[in-house]
PDB file of N, CA and C in Angstrom:
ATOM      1  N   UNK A   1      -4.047  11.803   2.350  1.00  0.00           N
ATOM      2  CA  UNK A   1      -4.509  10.514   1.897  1.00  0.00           C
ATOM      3  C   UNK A   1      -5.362   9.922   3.001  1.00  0.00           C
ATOM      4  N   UNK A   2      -6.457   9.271   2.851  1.00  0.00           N
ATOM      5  CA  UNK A   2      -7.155   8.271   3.574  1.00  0.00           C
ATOM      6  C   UNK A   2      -7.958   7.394   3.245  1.00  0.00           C
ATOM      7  N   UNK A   3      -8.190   6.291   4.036  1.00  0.00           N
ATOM      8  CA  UNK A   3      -9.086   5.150   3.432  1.00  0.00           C
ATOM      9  C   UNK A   3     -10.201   5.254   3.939  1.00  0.00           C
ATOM     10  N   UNK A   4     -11.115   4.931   3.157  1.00  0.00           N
ATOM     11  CA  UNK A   4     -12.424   5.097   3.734  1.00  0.00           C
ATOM     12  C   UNK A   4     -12.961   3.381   3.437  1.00  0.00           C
ATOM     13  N   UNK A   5     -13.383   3.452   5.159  1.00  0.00           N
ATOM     14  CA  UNK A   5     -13.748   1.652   5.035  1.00  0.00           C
ATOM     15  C   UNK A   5     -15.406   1.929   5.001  1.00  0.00           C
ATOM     16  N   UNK A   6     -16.034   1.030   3.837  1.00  0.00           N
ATOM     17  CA  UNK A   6     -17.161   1.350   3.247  1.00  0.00           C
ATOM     18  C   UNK A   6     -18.080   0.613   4.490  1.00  0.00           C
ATOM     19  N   UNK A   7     -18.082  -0.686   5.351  1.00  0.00           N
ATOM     20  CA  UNK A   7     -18.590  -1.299   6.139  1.00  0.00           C
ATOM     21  C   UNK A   7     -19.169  -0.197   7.161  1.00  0.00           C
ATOM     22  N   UNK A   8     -18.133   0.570   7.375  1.00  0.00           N
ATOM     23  CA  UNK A   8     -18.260   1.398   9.093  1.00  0.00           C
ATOM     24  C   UNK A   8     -18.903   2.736   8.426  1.00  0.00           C
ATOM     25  N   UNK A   9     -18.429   3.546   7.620  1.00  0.00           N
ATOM     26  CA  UNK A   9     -18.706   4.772   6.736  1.00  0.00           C
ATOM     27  C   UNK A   9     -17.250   5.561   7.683  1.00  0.00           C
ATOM     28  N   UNK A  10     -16.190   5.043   8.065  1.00  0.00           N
ATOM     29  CA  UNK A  10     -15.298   6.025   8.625  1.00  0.00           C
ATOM     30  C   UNK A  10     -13.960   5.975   8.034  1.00  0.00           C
ATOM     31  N   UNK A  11     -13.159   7.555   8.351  1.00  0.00           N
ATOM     32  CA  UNK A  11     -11.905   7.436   7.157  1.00  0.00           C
ATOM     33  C   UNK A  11     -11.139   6.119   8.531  1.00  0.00           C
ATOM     34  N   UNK A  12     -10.008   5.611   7.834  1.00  0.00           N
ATOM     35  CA  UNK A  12      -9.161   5.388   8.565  1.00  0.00           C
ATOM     36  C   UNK A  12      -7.654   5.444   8.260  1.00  0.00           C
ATOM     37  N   UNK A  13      -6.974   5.812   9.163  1.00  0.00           N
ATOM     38  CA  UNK A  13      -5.651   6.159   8.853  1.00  0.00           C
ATOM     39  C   UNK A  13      -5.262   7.174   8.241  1.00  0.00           C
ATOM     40  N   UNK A  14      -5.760   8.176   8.418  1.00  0.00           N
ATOM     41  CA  UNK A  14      -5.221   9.712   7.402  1.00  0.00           C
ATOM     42  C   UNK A  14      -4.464   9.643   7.652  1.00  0.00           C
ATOM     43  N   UNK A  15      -3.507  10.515   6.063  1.00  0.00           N
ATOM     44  CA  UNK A  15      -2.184  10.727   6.315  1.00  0.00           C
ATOM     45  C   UNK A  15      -2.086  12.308   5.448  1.00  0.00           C
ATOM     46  N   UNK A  16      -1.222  12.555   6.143  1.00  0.00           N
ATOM     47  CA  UNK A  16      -1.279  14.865   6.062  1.00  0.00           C
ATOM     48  C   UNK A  16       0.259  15.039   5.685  1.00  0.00           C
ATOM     49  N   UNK A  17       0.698  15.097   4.383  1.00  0.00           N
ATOM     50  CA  UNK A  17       1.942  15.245   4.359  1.00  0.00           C
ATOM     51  C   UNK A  17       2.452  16.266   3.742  1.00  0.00           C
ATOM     52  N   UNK A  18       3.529  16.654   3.219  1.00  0.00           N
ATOM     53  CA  UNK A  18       4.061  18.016   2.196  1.00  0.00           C
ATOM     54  C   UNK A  18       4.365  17.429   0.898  1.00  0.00           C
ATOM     55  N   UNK A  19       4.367  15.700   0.782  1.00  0.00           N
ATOM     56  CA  UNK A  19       4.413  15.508  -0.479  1.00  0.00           C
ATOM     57  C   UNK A  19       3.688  14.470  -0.562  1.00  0.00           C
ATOM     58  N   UNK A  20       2.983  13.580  -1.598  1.00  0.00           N
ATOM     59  CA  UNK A  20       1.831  12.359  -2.089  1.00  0.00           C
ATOM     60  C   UNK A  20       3.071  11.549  -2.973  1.00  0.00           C
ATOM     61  N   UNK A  21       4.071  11.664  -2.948  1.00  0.00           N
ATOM     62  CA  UNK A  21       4.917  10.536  -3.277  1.00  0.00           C
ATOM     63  C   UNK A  21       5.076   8.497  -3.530  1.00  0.00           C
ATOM     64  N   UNK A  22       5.549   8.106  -4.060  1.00  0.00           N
ATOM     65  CA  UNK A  22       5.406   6.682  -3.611  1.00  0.00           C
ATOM     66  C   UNK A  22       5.687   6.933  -2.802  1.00  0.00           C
ATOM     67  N   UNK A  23       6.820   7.282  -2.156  1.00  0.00           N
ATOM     68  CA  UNK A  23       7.183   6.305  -0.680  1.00  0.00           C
ATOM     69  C   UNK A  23       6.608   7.273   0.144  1.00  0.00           C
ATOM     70  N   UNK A  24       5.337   7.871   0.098  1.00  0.00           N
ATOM     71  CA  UNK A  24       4.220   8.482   1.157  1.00  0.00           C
ATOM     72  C   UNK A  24       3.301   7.619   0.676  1.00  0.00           C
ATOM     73  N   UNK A  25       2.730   7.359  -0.234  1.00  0.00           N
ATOM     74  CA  UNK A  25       1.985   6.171  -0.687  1.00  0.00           C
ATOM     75  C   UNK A  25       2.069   4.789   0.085  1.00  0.00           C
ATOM     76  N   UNK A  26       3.096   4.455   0.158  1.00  0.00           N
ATOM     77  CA  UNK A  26       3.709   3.015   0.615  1.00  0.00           C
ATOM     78  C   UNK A  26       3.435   3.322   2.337  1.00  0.00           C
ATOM     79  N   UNK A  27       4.017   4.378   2.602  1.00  0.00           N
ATOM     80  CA  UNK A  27       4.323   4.478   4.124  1.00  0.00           C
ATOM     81  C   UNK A  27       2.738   4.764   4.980  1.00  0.00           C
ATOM     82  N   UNK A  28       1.502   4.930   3.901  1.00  0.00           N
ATOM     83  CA  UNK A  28       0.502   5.454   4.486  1.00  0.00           C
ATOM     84  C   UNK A  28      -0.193   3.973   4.062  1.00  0.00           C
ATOM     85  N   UNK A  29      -0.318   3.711   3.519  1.00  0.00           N
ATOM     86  CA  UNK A  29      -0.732   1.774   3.086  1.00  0.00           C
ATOM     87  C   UNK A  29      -0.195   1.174   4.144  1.00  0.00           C
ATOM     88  N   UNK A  30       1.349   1.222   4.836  1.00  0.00           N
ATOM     89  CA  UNK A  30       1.800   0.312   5.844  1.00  0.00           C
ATOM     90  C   UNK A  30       1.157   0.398   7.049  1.00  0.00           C
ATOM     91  N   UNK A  31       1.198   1.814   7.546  1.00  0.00           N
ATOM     92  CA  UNK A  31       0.466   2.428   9.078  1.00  0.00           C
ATOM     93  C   UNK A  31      -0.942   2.115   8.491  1.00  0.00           C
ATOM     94  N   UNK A  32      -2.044   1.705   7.556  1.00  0.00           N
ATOM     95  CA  UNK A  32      -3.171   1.623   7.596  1.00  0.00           C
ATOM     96  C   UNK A  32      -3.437   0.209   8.053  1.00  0.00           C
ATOM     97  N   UNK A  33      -2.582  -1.159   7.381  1.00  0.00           N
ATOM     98  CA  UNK A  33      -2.277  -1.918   7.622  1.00  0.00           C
ATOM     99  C   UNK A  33      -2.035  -2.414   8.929  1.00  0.00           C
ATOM    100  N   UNK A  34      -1.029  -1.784   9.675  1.00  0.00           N
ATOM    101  CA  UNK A  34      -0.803  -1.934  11.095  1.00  0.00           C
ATOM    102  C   UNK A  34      -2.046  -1.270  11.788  1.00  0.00           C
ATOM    103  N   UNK A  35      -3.470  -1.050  11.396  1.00  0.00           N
ATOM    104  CA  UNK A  35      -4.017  -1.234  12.674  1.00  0.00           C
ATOM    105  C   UNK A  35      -4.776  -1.559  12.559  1.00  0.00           C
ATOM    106  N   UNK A  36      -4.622  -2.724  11.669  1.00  0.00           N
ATOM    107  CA  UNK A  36      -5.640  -4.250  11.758  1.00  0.00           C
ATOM    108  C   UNK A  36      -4.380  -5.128  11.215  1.00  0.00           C
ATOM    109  N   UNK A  37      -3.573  -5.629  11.676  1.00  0.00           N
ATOM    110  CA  UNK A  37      -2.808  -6.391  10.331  1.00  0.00           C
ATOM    111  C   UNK A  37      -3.391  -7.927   9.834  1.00  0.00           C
ATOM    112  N   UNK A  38      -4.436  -8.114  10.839  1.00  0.00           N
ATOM    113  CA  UNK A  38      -5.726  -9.553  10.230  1.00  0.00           C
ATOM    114  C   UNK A  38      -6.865  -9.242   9.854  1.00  0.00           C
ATOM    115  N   UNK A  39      -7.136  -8.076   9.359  1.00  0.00           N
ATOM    116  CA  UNK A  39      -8.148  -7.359   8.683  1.00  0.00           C
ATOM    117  C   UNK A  39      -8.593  -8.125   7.208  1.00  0.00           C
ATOM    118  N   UNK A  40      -7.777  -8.637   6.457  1.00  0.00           N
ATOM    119  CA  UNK A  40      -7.968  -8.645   5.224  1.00  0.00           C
ATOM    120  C   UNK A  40      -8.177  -7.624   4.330  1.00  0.00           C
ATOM    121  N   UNK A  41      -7.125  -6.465   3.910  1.00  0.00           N
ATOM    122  CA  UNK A  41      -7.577  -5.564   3.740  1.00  0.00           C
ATOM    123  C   UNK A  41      -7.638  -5.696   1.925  1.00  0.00           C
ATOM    124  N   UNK A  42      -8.233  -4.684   1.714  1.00  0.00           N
ATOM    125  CA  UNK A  42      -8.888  -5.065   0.129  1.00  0.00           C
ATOM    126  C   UNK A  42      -8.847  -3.071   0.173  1.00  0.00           C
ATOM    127  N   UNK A  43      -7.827  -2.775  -0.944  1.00  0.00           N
ATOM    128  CA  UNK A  43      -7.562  -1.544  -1.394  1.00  0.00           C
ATOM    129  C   UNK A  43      -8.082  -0.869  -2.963  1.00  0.00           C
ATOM    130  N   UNK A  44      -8.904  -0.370  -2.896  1.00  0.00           N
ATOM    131  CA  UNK A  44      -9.022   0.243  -4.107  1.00  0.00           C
ATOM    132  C   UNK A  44      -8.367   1.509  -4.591  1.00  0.00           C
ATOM    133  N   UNK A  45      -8.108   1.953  -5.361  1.00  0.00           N
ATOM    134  CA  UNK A  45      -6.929   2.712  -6.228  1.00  0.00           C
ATOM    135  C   UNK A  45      -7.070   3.174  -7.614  1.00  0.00           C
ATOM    136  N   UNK A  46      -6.922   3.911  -8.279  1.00  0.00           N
ATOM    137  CA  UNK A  46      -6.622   4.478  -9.319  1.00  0.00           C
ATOM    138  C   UNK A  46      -5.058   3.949 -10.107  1.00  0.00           C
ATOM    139  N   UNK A  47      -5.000   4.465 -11.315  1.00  0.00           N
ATOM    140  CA  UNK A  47      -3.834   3.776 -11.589  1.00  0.00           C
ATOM    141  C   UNK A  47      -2.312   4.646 -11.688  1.00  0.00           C
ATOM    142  N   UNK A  48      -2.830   5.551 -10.919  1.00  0.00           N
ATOM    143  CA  UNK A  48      -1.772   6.123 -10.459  1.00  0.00           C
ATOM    144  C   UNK A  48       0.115   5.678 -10.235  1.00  0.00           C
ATOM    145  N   UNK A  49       0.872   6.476 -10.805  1.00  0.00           N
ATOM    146  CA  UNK A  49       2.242   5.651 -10.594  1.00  0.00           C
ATOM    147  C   UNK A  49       2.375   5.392  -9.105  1.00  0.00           C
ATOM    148  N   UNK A  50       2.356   6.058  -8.296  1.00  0.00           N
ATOM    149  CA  UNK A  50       2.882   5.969  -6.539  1.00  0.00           C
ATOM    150  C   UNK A  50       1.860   4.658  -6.443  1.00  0.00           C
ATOM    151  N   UNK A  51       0.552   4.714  -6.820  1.00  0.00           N
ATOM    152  CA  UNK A  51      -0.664   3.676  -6.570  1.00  0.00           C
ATOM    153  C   UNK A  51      -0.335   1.988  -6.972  1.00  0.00           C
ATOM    154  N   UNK A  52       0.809   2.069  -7.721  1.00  0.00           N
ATOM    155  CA  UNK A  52       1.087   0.675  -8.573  1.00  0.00           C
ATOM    156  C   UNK A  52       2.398   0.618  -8.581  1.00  0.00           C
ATOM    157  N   UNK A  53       3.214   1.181  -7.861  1.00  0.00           N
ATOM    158  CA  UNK A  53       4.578   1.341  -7.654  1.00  0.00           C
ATOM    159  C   UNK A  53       5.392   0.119  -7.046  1.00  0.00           C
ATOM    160  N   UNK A  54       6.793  -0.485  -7.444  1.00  0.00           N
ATOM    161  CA  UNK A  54       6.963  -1.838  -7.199  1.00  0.00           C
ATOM    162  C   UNK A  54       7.710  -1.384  -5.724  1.00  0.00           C
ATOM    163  N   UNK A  55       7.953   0.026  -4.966  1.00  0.00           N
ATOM    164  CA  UNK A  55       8.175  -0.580  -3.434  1.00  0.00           C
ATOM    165  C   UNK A  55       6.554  -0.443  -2.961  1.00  0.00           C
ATOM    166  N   UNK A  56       5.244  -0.592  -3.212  1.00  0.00           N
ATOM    167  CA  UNK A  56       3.871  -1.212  -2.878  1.00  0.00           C
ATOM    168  C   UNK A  56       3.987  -2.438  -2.403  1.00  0.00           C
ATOM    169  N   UNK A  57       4.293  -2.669  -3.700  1.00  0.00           N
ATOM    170  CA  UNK A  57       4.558  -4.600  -4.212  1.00  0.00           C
ATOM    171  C   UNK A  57       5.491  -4.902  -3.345  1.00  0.00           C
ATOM    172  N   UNK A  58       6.551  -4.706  -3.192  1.00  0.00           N
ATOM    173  CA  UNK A  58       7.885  -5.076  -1.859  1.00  0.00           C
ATOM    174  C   UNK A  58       7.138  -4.908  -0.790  1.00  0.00           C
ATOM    175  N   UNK A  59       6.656  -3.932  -0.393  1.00  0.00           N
ATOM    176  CA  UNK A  59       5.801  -4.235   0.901  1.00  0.00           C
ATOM    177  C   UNK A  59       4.902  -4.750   1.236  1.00  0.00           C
ATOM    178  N   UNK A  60       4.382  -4.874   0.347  1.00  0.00           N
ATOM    179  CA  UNK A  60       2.963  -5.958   0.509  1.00  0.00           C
ATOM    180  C   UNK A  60       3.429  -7.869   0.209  1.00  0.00           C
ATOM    181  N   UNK A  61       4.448  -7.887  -0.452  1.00  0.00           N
ATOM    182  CA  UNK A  61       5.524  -8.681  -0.251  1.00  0.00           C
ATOM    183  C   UNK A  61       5.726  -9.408   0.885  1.00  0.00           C
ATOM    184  N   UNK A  62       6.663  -8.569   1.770  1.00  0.00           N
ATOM    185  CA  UNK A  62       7.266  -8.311   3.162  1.00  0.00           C
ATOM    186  C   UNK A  62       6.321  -8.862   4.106  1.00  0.00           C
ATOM    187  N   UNK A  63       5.395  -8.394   3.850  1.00  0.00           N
ATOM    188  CA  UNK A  63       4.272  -8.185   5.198  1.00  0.00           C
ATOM    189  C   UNK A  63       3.306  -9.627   4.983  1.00  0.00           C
ATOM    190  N   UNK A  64       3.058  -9.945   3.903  1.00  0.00           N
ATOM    191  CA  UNK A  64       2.702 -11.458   3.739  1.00  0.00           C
ATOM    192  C   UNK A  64       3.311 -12.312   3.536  1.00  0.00           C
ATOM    193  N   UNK A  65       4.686 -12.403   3.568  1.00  0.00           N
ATOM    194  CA  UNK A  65       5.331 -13.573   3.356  1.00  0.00           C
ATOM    195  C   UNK A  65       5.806 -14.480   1.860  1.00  0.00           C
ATOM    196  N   UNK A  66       5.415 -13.457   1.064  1.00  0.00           N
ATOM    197  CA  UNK A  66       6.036 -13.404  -0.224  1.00  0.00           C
ATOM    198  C   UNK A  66       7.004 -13.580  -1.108  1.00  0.00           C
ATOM    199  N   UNK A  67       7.738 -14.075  -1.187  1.00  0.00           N
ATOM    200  CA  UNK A  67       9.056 -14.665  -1.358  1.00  0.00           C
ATOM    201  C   UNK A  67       9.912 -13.995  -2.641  1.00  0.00           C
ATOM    202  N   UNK A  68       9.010 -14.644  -3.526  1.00  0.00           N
ATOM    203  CA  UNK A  68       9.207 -14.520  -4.726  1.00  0.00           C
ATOM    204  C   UNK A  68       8.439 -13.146  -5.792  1.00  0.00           C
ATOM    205  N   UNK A  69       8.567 -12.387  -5.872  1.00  0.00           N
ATOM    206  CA  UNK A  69       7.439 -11.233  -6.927  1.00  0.00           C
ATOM    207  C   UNK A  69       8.169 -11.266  -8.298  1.00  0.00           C
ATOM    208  N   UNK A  70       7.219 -11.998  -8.869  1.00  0.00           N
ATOM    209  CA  UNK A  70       7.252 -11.534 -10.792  1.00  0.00           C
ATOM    210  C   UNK A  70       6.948  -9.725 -11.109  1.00  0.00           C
ATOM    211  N   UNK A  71       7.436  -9.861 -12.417  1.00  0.00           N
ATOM    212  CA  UNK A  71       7.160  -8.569 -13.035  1.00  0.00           C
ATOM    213  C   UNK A  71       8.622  -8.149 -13.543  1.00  0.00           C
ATOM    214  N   UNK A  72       8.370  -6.755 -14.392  1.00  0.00           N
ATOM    215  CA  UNK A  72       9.393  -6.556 -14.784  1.00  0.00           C
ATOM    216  C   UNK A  72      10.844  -5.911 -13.918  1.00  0.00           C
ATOM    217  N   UNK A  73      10.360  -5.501 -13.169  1.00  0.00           N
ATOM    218  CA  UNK A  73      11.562  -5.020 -11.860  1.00  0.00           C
ATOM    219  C   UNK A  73      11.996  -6.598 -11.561  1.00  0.00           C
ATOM    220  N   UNK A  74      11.097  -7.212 -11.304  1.00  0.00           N
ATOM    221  CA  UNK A  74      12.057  -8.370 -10.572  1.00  0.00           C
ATOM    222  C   UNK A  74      12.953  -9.192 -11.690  1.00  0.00           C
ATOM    223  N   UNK A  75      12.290  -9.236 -12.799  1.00  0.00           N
ATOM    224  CA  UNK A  75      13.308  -9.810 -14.114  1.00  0.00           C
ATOM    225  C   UNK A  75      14.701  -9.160 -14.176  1.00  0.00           C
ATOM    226  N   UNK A  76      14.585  -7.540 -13.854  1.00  0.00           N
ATOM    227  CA  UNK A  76      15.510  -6.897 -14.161  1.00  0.00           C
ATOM    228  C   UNK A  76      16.140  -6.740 -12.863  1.00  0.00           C
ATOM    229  N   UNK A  77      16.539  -7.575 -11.958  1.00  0.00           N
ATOM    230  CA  UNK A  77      17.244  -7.775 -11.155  1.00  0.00           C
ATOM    231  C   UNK A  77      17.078  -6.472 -10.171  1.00  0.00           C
ATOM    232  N   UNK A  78      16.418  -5.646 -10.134  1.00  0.00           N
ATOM    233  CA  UNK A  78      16.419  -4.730  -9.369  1.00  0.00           C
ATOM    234  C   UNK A  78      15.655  -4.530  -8.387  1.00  0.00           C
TER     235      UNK A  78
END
């Protein structure tokens, strides 16, 4: 997985794993994050399940100060 920041033309943050999982999804979004975390980062995506997955949403949550997340996981108490 990697992001490619369109401003610079460079990947950033590759990630080389044995599986493309959510929670390789999530964990490669977090370390991209941490090395700008005042970047403003703006992610584009496919609609992939790992890509729209609600621990995304928990972490992107977490990391801004988010309190509260709607949707159907959070209705359903889980």
């Amino acid at each position: 997985m990697a992001n490619f920041n369109v401003a610079t033309g460079k990947i950033v943050s590759p990630s080389i794993g044995p599986s493309r999982a959510e929670a390789d999804f999530t964990a490669h979004i977090d370390r991209t994050i941490e090395t700008d975390p005042d970047a403003g980062w703006i992610f584009v995506a496919d609609q992939l399940d790992t890509h729209v997955s609600a621990r995304l949403v928990e972490l992107i949550a977490r990391r801004y100060g988010i309190e509260e997340i709607s949707g159907s996981r959070a209705r359903a108490g889980s």
